[in-house]
C-alpha atoms as a PDB file:
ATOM      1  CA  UNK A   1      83.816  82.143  99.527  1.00  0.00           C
ATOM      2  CA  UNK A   2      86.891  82.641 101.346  1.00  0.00           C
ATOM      3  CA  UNK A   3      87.084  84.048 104.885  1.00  0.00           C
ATOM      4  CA  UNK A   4      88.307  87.709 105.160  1.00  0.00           C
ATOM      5  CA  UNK A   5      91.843  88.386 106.355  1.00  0.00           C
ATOM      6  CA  UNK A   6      93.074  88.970 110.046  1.00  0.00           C
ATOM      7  CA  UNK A   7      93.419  92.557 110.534  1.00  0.00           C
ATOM      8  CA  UNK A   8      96.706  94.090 110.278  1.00  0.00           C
ATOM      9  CA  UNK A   9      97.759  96.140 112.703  1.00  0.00           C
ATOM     10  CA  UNK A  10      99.953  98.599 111.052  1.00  0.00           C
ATOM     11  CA  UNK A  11     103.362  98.993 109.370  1.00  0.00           C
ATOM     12  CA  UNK A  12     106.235  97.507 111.912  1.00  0.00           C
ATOM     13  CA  UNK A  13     109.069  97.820 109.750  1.00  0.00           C
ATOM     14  CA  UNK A  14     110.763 100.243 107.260  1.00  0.00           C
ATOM     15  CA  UNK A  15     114.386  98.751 105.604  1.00  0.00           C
ATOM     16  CA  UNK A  16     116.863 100.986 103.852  1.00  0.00           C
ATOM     17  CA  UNK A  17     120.229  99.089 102.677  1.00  0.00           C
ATOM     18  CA  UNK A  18     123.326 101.183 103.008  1.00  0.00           C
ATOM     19  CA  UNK A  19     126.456 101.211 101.414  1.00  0.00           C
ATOM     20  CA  UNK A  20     128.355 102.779 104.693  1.00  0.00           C
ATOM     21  CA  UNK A  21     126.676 101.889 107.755  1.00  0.00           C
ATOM     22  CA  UNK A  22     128.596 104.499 110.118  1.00  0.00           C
ATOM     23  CA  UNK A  23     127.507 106.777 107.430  1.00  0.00           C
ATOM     24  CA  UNK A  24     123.873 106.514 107.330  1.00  0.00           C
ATOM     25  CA  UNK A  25     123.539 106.494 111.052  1.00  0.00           C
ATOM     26  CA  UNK A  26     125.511 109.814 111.378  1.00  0.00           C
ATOM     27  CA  UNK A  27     123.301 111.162 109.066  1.00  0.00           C
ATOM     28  CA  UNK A  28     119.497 109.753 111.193  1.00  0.00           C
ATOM     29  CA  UNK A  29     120.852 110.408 114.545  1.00  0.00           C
ATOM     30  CA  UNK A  30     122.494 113.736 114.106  1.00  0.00           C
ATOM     31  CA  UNK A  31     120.226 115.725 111.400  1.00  0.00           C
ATOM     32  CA  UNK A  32     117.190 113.586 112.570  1.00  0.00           C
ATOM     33  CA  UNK A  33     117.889 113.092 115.898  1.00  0.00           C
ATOM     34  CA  UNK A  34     116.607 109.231 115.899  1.00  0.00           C
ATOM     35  CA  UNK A  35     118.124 106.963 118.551  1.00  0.00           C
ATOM     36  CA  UNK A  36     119.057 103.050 117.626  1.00  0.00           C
ATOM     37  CA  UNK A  37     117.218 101.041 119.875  1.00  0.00           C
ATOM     38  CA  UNK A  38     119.881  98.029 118.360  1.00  0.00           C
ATOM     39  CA  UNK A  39     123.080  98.162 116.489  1.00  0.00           C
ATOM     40  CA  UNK A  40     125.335  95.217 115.392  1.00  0.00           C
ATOM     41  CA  UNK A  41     127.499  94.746 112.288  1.00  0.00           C
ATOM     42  CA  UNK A  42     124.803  94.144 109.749  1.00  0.00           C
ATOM     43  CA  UNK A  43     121.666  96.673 110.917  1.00  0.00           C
ATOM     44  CA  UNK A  44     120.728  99.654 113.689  1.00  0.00           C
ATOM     45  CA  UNK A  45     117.402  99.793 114.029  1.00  0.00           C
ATOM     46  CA  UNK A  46     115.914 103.396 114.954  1.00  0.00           C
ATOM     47  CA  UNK A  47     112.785 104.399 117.006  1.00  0.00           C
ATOM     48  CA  UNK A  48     110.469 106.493 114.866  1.00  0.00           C
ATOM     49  CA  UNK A  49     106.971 106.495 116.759  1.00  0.00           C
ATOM     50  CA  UNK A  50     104.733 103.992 118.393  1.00  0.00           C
ATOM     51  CA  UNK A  51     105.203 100.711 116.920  1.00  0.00           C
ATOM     52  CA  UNK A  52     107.371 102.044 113.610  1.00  0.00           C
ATOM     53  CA  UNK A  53     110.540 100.965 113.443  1.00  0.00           C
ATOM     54  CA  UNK A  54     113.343 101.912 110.619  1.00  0.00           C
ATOM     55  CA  UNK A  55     115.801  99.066 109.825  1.00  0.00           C
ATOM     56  CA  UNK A  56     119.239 100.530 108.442  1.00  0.00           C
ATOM     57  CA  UNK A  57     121.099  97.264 106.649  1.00  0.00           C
ATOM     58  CA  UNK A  58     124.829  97.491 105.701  1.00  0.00           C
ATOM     59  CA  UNK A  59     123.810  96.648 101.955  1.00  0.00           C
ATOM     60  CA  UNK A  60     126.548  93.668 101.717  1.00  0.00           C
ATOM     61  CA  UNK A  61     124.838  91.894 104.989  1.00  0.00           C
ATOM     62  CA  UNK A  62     121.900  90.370 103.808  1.00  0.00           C
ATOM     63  CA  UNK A  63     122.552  88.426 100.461  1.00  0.00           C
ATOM     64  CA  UNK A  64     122.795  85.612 102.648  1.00  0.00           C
ATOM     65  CA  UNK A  65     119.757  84.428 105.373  1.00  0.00           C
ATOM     66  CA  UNK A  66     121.345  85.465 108.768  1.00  0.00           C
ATOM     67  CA  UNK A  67     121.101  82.530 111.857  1.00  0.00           C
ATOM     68  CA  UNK A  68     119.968  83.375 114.976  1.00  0.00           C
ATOM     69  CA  UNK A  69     119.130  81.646 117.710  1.00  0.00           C
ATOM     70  CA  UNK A  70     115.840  81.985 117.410  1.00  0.00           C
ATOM     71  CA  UNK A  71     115.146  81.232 113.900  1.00  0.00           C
ATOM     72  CA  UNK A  72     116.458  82.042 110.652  1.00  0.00           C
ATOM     73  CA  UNK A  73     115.614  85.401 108.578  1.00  0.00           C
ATOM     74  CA  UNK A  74     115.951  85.027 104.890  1.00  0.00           C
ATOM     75  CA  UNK A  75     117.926  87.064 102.483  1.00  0.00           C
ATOM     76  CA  UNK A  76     116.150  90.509 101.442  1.00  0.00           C
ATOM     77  CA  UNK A  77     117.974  93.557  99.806  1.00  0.00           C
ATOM     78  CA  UNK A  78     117.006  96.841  98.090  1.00  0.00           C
ATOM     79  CA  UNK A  79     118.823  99.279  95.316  1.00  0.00           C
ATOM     80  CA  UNK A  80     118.363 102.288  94.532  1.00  0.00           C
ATOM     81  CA  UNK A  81     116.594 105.113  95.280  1.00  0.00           C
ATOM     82  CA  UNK A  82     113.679 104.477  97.873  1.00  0.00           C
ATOM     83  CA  UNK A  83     111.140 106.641  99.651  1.00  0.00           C
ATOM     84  CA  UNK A  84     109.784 106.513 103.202  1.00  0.00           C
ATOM     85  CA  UNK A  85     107.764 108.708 105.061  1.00  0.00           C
ATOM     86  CA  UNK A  86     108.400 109.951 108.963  1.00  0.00           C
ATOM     87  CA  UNK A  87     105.433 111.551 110.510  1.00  0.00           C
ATOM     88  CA  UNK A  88     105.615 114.599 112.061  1.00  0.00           C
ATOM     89  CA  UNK A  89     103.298 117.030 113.984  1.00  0.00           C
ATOM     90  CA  UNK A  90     101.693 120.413 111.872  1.00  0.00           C
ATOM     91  CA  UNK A  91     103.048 122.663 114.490  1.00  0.00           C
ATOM     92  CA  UNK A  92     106.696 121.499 113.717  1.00  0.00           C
ATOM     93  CA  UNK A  93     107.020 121.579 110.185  1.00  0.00           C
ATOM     94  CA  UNK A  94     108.626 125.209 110.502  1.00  0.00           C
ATOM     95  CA  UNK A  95     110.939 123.883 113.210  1.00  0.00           C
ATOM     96  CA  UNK A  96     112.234 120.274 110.863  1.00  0.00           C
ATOM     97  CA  UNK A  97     112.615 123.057 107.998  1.00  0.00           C
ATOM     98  CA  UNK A  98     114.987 124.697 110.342  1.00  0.00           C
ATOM     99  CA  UNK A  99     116.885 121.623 112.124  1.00  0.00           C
ATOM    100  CA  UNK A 100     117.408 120.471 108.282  1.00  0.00           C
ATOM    101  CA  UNK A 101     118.911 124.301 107.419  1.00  0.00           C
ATOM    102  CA  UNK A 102     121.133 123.785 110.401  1.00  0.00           C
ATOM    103  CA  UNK A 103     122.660 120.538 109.160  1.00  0.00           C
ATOM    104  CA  UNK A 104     122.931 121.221 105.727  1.00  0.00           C
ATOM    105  CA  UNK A 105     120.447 119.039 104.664  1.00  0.00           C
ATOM    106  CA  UNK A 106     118.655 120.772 102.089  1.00  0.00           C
ATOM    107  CA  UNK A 107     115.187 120.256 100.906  1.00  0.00           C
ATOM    108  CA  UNK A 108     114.435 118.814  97.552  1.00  0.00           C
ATOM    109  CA  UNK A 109     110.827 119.520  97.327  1.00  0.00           C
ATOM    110  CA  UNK A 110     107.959 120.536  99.534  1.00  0.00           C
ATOM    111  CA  UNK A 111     104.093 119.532  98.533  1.00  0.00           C
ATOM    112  CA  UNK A 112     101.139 120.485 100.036  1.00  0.00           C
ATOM    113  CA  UNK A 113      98.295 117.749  99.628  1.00  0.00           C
ATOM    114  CA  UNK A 114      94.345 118.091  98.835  1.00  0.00           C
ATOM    115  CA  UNK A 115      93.443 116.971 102.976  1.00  0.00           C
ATOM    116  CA  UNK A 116      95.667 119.405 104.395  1.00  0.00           C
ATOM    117  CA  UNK A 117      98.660 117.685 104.459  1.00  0.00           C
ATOM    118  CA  UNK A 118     102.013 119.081 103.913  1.00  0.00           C
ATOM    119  CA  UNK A 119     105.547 117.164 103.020  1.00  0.00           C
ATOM    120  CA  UNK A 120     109.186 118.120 102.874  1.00  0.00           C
ATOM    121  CA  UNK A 121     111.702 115.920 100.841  1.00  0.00           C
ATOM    122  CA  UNK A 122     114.936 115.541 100.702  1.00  0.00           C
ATOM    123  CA  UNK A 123     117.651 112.928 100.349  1.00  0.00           C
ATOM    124  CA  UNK A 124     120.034 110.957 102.938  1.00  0.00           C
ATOM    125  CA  UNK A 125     123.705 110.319 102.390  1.00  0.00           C
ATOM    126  CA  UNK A 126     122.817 107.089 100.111  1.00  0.00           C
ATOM    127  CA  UNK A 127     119.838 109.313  97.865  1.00  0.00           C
ATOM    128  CA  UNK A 128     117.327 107.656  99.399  1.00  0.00           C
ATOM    129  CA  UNK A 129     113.968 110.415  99.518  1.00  0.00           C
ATOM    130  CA  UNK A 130     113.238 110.776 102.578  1.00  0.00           C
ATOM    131  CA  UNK A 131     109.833 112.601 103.594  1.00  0.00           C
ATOM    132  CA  UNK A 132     108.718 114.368 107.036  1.00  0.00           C
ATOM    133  CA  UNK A 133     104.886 114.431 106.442  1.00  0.00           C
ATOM    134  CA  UNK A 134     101.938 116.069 108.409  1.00  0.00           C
ATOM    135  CA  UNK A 135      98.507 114.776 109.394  1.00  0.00           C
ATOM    136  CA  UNK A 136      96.438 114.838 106.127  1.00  0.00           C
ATOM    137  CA  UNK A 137      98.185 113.160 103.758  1.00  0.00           C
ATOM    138  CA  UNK A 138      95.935 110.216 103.916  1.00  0.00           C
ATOM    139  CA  UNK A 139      92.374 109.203 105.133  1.00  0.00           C
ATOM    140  CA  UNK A 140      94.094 107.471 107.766  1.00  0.00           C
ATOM    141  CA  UNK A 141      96.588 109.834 108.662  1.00  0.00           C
END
């Protein structure tokens, strides 16, 4: 029998690839209001919580592994049209449907889920679905 698995201690990294890197970050940092904790030629990488970090690649960057230092990371890329989810508070939901009014952003879809939950969609500048989600979409969450 084999021995269980270490635990995991939660999702560390989200990756969206780009087609215009000044683009996209317009786009988080002004309608979302993120901040890039790094930013070079290839990535910015974006605060979004305790211990969740979103990864913006220039989609061109990463067809080939990149040489740090440190190590080498491999090559990794994504296409087309991928979801993530932000958390948010319940008490703000009114207030993100009113930041996202403000920056003509508009909102593809709302759902409210069987725990309590509720979602907003809508889609950033490359039509990736983004989500802003509240407590009770999951067991864990």
């Amino acid at each position: 029998m084999d021995a269980p698995a270490p635990k995991i201690d939660g999702c560390l990294e989200t990756a969206l690839y780009v087609e215009d890197l000044a683009r996209a970050s317009h786009f988080y940092e002004d309608a979302l209001g993120l901040e890039p904790m790094f930013a070079d030629q290839r990535l910015i990488a974006y605060d979004c919580g305790p211990r969740s970090v979103l990864l913006l690649f220039a989609r061109e960057t990463m067809s080939e592994a990149v040489v740090l230092p440190g190590g080498e990371i491999p090559p990794h890329e994504g296409r087309g049209r991928l979801h993530f989810a932000l958390a948010i508070r319940s008490e703000d939901l009114g207030l993100w449907e009113r930041r996202l009014a403000e920056k003509n952003v508009p909102i593809e879809a709302r759902m409210e889920w069987p725990r309590g939950g509720r979602s907003l969609y809508f889609r950033d500048p490359d039509d990736n679905l983004v989500e802003l989600a509240t407590p009770g979409i999951w067991k864990n969450y």
